[in-house]
C-alpha atoms as a PDB file:
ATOM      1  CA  UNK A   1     174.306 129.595  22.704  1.00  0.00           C
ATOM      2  CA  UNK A   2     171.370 131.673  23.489  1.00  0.00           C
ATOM      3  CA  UNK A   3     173.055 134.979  22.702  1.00  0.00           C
ATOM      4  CA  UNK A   4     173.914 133.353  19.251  1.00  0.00           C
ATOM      5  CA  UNK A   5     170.674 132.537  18.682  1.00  0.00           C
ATOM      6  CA  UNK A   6     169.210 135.847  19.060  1.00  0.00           C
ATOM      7  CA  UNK A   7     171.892 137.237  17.085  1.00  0.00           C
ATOM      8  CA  UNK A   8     171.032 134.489  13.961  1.00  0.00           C
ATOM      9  CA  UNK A   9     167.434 135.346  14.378  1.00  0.00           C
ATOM     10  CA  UNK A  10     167.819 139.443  14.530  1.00  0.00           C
ATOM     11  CA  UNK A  11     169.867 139.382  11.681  1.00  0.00           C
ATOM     12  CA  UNK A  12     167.137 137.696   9.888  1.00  0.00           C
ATOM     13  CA  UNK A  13     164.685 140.290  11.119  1.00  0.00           C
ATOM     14  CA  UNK A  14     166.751 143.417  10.576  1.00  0.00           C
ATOM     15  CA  UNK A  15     167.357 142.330   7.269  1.00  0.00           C
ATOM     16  CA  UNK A  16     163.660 142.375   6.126  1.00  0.00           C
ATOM     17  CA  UNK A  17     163.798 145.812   7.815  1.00  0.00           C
ATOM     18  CA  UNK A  18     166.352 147.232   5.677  1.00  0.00           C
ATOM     19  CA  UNK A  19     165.015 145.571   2.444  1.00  0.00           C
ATOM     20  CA  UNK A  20     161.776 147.253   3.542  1.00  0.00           C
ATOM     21  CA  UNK A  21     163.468 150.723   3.831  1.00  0.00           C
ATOM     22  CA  UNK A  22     165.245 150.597   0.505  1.00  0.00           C
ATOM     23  CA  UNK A  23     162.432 149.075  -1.322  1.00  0.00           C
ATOM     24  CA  UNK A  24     160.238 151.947   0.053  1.00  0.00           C
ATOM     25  CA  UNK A  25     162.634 154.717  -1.659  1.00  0.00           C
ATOM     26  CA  UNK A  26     163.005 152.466  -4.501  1.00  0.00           C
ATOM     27  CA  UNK A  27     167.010 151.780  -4.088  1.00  0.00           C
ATOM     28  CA  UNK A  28     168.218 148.754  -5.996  1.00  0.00           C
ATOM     29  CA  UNK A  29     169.759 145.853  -3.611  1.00  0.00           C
ATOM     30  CA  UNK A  30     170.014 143.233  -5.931  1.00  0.00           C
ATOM     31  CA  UNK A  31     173.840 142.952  -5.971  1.00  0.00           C
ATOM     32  CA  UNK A  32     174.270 144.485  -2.720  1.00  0.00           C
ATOM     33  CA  UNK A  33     172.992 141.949  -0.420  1.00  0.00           C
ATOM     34  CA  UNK A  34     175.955 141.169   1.147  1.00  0.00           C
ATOM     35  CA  UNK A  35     175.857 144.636   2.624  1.00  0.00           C
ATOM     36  CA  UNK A  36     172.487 144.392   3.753  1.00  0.00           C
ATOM     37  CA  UNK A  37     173.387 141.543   5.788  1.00  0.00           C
ATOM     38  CA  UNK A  38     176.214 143.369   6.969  1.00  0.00           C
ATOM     39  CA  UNK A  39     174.786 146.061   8.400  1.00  0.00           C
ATOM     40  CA  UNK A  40     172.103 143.631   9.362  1.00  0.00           C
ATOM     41  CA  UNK A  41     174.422 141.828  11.695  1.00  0.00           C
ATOM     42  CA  UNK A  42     176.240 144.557  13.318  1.00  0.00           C
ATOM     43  CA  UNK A  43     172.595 145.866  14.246  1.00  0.00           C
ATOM     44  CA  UNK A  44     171.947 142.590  15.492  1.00  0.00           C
ATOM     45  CA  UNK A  45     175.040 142.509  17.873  1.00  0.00           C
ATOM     46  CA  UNK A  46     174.839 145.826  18.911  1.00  0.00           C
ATOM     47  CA  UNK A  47     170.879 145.234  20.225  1.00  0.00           C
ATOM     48  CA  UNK A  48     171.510 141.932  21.631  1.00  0.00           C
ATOM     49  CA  UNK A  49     174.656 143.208  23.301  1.00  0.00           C
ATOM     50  CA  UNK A  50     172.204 146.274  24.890  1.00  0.00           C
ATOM     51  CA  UNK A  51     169.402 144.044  25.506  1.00  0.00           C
ATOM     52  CA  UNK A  52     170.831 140.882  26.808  1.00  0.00           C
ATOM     53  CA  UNK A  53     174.404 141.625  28.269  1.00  0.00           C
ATOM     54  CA  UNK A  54     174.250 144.380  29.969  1.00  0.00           C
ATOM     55  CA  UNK A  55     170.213 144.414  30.155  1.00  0.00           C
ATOM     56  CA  UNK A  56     169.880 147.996  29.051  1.00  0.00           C
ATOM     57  CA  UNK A  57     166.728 147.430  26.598  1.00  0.00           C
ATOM     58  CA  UNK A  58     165.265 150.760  26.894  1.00  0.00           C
ATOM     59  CA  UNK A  59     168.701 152.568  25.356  1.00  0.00           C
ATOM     60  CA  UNK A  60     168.798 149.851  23.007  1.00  0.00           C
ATOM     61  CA  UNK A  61     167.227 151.964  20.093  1.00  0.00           C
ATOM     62  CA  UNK A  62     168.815 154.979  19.584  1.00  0.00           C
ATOM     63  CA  UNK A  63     172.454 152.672  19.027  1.00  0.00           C
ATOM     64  CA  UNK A  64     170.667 150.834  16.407  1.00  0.00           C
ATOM     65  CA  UNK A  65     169.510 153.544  14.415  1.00  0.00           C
ATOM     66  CA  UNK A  66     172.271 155.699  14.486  1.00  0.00           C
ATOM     67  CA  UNK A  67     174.604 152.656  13.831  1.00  0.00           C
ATOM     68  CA  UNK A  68     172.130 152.269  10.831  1.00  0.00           C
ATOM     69  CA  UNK A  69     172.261 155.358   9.638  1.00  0.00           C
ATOM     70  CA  UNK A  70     175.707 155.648   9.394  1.00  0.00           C
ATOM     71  CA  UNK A  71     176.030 152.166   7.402  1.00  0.00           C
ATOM     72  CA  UNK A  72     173.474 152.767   5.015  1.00  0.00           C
ATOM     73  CA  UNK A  73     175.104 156.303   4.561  1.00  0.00           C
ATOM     74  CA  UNK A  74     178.905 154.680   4.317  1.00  0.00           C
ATOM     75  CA  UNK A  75     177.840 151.392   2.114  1.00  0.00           C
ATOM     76  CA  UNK A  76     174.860 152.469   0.361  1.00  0.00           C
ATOM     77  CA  UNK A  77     176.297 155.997  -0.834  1.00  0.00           C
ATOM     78  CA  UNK A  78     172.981 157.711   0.285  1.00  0.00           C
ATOM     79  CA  UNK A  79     173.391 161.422   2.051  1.00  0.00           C
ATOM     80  CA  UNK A  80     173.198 161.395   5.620  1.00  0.00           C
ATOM     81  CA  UNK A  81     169.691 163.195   5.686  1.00  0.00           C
ATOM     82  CA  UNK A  82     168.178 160.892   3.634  1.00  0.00           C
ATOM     83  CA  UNK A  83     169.492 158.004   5.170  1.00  0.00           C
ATOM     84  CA  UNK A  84     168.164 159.399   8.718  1.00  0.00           C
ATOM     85  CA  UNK A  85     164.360 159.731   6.722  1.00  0.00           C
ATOM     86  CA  UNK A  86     165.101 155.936   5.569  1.00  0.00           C
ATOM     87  CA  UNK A  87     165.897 154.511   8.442  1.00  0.00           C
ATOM     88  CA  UNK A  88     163.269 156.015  10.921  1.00  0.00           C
ATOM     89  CA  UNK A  89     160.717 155.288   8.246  1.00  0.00           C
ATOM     90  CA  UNK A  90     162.003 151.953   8.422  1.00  0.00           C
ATOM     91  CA  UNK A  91     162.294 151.364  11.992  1.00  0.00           C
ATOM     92  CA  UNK A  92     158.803 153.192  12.448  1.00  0.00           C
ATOM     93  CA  UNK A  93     156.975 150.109  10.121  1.00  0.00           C
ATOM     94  CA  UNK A  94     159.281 147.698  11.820  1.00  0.00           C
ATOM     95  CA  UNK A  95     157.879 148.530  15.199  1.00  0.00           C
ATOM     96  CA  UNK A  96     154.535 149.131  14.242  1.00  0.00           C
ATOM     97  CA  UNK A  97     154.811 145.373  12.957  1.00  0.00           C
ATOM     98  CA  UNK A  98     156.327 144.467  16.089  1.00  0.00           C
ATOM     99  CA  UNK A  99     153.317 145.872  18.324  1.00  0.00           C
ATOM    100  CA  UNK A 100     150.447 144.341  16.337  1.00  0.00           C
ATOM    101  CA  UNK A 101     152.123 141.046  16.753  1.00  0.00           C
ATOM    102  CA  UNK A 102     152.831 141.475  20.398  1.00  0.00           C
ATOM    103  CA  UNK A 103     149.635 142.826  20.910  1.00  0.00           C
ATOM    104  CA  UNK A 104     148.305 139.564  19.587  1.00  0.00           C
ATOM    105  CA  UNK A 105     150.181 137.458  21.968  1.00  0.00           C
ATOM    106  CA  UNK A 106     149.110 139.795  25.172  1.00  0.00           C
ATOM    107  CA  UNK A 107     146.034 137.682  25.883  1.00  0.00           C
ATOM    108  CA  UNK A 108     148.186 134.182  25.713  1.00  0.00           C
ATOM    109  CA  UNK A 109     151.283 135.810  27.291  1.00  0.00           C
ATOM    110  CA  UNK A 110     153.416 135.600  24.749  1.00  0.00           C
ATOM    111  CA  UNK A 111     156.170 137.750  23.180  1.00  0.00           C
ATOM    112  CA  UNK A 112     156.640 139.646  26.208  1.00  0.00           C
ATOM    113  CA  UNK A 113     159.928 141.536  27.146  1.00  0.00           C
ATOM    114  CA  UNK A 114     160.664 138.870  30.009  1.00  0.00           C
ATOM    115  CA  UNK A 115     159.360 135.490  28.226  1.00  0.00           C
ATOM    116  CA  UNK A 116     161.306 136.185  25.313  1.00  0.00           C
ATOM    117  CA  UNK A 117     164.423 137.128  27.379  1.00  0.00           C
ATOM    118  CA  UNK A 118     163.777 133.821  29.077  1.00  0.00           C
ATOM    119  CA  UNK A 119     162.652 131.569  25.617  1.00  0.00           C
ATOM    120  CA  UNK A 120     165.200 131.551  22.997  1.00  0.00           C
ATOM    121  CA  UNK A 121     161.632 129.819  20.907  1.00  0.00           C
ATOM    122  CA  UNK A 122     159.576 132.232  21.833  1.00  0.00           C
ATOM    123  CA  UNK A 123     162.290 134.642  20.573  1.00  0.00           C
ATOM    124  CA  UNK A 124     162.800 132.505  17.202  1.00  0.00           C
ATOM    125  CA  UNK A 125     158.948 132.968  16.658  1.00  0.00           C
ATOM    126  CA  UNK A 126     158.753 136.339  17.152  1.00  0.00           C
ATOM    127  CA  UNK A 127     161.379 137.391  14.746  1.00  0.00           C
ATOM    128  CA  UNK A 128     160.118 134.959  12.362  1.00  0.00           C
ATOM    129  CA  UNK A 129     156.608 136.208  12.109  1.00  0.00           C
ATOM    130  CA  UNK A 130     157.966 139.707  12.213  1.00  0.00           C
ATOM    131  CA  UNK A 131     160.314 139.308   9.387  1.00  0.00           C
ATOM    132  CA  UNK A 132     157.251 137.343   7.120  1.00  0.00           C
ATOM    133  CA  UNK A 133     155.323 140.342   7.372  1.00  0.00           C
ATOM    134  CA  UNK A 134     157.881 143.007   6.826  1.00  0.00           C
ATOM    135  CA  UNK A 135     159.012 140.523   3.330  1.00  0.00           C
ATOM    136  CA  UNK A 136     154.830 140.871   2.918  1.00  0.00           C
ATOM    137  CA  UNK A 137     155.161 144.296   2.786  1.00  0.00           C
ATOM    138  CA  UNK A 138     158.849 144.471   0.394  1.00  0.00           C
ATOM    139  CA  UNK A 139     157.208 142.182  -2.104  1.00  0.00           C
ATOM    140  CA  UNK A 140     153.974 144.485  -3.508  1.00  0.00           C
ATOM    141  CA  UNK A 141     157.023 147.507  -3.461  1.00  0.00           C
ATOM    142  CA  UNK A 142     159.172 145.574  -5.719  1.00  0.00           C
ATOM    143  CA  UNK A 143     156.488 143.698  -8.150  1.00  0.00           C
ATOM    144  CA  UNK A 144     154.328 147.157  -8.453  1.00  0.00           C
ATOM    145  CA  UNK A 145     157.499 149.819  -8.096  1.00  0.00           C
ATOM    146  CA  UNK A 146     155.544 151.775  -5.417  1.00  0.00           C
ATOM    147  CA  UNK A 147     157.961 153.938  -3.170  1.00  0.00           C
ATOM    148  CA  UNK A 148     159.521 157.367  -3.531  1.00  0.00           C
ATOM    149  CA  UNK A 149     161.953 157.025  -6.477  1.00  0.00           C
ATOM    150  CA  UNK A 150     165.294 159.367  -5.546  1.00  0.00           C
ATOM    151  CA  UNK A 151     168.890 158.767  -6.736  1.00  0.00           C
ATOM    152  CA  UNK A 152     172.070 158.164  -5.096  1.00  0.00           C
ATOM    153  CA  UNK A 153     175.572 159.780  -6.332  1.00  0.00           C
ATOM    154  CA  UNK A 154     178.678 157.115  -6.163  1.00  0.00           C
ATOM    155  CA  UNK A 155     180.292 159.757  -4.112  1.00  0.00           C
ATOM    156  CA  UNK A 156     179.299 162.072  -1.077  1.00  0.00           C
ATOM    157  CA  UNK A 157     179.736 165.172   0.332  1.00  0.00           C
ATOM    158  CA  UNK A 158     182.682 165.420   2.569  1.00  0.00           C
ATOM    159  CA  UNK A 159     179.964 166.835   5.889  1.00  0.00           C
ATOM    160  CA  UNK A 160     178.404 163.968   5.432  1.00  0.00           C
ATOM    161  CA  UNK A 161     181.621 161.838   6.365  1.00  0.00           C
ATOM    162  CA  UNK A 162     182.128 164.748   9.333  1.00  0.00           C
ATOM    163  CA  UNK A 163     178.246 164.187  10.630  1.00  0.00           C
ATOM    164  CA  UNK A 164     179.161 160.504  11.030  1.00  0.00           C
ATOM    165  CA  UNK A 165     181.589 161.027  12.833  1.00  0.00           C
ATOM    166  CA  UNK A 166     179.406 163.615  15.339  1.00  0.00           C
ATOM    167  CA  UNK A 167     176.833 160.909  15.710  1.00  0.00           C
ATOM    168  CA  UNK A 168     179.300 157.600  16.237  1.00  0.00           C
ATOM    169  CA  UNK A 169     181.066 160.023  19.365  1.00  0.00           C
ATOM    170  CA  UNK A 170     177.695 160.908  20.720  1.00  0.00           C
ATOM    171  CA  UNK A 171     176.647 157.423  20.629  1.00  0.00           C
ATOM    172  CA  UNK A 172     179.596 156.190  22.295  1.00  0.00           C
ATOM    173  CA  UNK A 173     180.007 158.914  24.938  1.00  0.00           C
ATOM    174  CA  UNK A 174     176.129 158.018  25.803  1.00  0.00           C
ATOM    175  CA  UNK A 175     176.554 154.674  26.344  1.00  0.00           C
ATOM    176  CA  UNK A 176     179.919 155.011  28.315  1.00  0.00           C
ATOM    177  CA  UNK A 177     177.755 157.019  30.937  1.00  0.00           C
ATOM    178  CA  UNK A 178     174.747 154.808  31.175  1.00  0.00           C
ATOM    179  CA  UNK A 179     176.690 151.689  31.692  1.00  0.00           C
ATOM    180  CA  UNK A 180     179.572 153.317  33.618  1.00  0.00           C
ATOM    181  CA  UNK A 181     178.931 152.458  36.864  1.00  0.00           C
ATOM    182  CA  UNK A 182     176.675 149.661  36.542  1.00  0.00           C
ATOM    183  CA  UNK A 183     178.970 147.084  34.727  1.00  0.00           C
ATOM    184  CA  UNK A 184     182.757 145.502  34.935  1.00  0.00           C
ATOM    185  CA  UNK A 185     185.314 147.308  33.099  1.00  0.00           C
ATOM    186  CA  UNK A 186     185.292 144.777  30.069  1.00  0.00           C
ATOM    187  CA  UNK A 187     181.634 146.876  29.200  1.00  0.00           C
ATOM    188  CA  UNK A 188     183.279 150.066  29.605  1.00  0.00           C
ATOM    189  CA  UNK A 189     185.637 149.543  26.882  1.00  0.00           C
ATOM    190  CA  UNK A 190     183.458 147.528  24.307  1.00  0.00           C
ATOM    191  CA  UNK A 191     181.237 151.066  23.138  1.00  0.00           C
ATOM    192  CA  UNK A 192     184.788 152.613  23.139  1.00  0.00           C
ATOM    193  CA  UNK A 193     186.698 149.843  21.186  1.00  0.00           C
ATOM    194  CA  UNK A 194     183.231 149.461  18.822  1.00  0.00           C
ATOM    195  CA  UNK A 195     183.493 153.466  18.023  1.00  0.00           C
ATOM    196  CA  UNK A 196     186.727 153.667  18.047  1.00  0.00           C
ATOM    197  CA  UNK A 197     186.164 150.615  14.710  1.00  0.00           C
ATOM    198  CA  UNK A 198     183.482 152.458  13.357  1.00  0.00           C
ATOM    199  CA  UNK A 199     185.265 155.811  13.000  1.00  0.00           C
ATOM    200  CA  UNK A 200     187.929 154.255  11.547  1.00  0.00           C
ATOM    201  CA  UNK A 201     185.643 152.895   8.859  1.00  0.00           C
ATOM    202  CA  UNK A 202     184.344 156.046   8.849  1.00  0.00           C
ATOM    203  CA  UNK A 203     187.650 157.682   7.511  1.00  0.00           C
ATOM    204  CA  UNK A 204     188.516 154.850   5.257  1.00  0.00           C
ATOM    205  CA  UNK A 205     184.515 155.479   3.421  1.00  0.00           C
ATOM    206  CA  UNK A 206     186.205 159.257   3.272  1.00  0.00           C
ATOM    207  CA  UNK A 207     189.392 158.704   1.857  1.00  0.00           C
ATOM    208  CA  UNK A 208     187.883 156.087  -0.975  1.00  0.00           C
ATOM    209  CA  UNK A 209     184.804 158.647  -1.444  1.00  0.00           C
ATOM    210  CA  UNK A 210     187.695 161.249  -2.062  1.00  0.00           C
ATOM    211  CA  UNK A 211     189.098 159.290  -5.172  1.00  0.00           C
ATOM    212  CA  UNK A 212     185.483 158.613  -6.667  1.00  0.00           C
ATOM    213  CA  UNK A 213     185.370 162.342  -6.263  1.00  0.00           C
ATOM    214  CA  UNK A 214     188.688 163.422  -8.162  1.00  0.00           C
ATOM    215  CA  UNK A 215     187.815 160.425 -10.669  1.00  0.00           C
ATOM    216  CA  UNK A 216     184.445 162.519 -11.320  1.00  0.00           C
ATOM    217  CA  UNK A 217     186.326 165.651 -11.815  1.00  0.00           C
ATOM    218  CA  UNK A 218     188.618 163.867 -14.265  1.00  0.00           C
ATOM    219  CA  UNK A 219     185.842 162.472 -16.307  1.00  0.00           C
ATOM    220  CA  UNK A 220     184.381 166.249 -16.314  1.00  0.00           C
ATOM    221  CA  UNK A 221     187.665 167.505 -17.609  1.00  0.00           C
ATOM    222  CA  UNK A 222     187.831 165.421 -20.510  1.00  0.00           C
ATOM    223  CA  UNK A 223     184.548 165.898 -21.847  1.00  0.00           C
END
């Protein structure tokens, strides 16, 4: 029950964090908020999983990001590059946020590593204020349009598909060897199962971002 609680509680957080890094670059999410809380979710498992499972919280950042990357990328039609500059942005405020308000708590002893391993309120809290003042922070971006304004094709470059790819391996091989010897076999196989999942999606993202692409062309033909 604990574990779901974090989960319900991240997802709240990392939601505010992506809304935060699409607001800054001024990318419309109104009818795409099902994705955010997609990708919101599968960040969530992932750094619970890392954090709380198989108690690996210092290698529980680089999974996240690059699993964000590559979603924001796949559902959000954004190049790879530019998602990368998005997301670390993004994950740069988010822990900024997160240091002030732990920082705050030193002196009372809360929101530490081990009493919100060990609180599943203390954890609630934390999140909570965390995602107010990210939302604090997405609601001047939307009312004022501040942000970098860019545009996003409805199809992508095929690298960026292939670069995906690169990163979901890398991920995977990384956390194979860091939890290798440490946990039951059941841990070995969830990275590989997980990346094995994502790559699929991966080549699914290609094959449908290869008909926008020959739809394009058609369009171009007939003008």
């Amino acid at each position: 029950m604990n574990i779901l609680i974090k989960i319900f509680f991240s997802t709240i957080e990392f939601s505010a964090m992506i809304l935060l890094c699409l607001s800054l670059f001024r990318i419309h999410f109104r009818y795409s908020l099902h994705k955010v809380l997609l990708i919101a979710f599968i960040l969530s498992s992932i750094s619970v999983y890392i954090r709380d499972i198989i108690l690996e919280p210092d290698f529980s950042a680089l999974p996240v990001i690059i699993a964000e990357i590559v979603l924001i990328t796949l559902l959000f039609y954004l190049p790879l590059i530019f998602s990368l500059l998005l997301c670390v942005i993004g994950s740069l405020a988010t822990a900024t946020i997160e240091g002030v308000v732990i920082s705050i708590g030193a002196p009372y002893n809360l929101f530490t590593q081990e009493s919100m391993q060990a609180s599943a309120i203390e954890f609630m809290c934390f999140d909570l204020i965390v995602t107010a003042l990210l939302l604090l922070l997405v609601y001047p971006l939307l009312r004022y349009k501040l942000g970098f304004h860019t545009t996003s094709n409805d199809a992508l470059k095929g690298y960026n598909f292939l670069l995906s790819a690169i990163l979901v391996i890398a991920i995977v091989i990384i956390q194979v060897l860091v939890i290798a010897f440490k946990q039951s076999s059941l841990h070995f196989y969830i990275p590989i199962i997980s990346g094995i999942i994502f790559l699929i999606g991966i080549f699914l993202a290609y094959k449908h971002n290869k008909k926008l692409w020959e739809n394009r062309r058609a369009r171009l033909s007939k003008r």
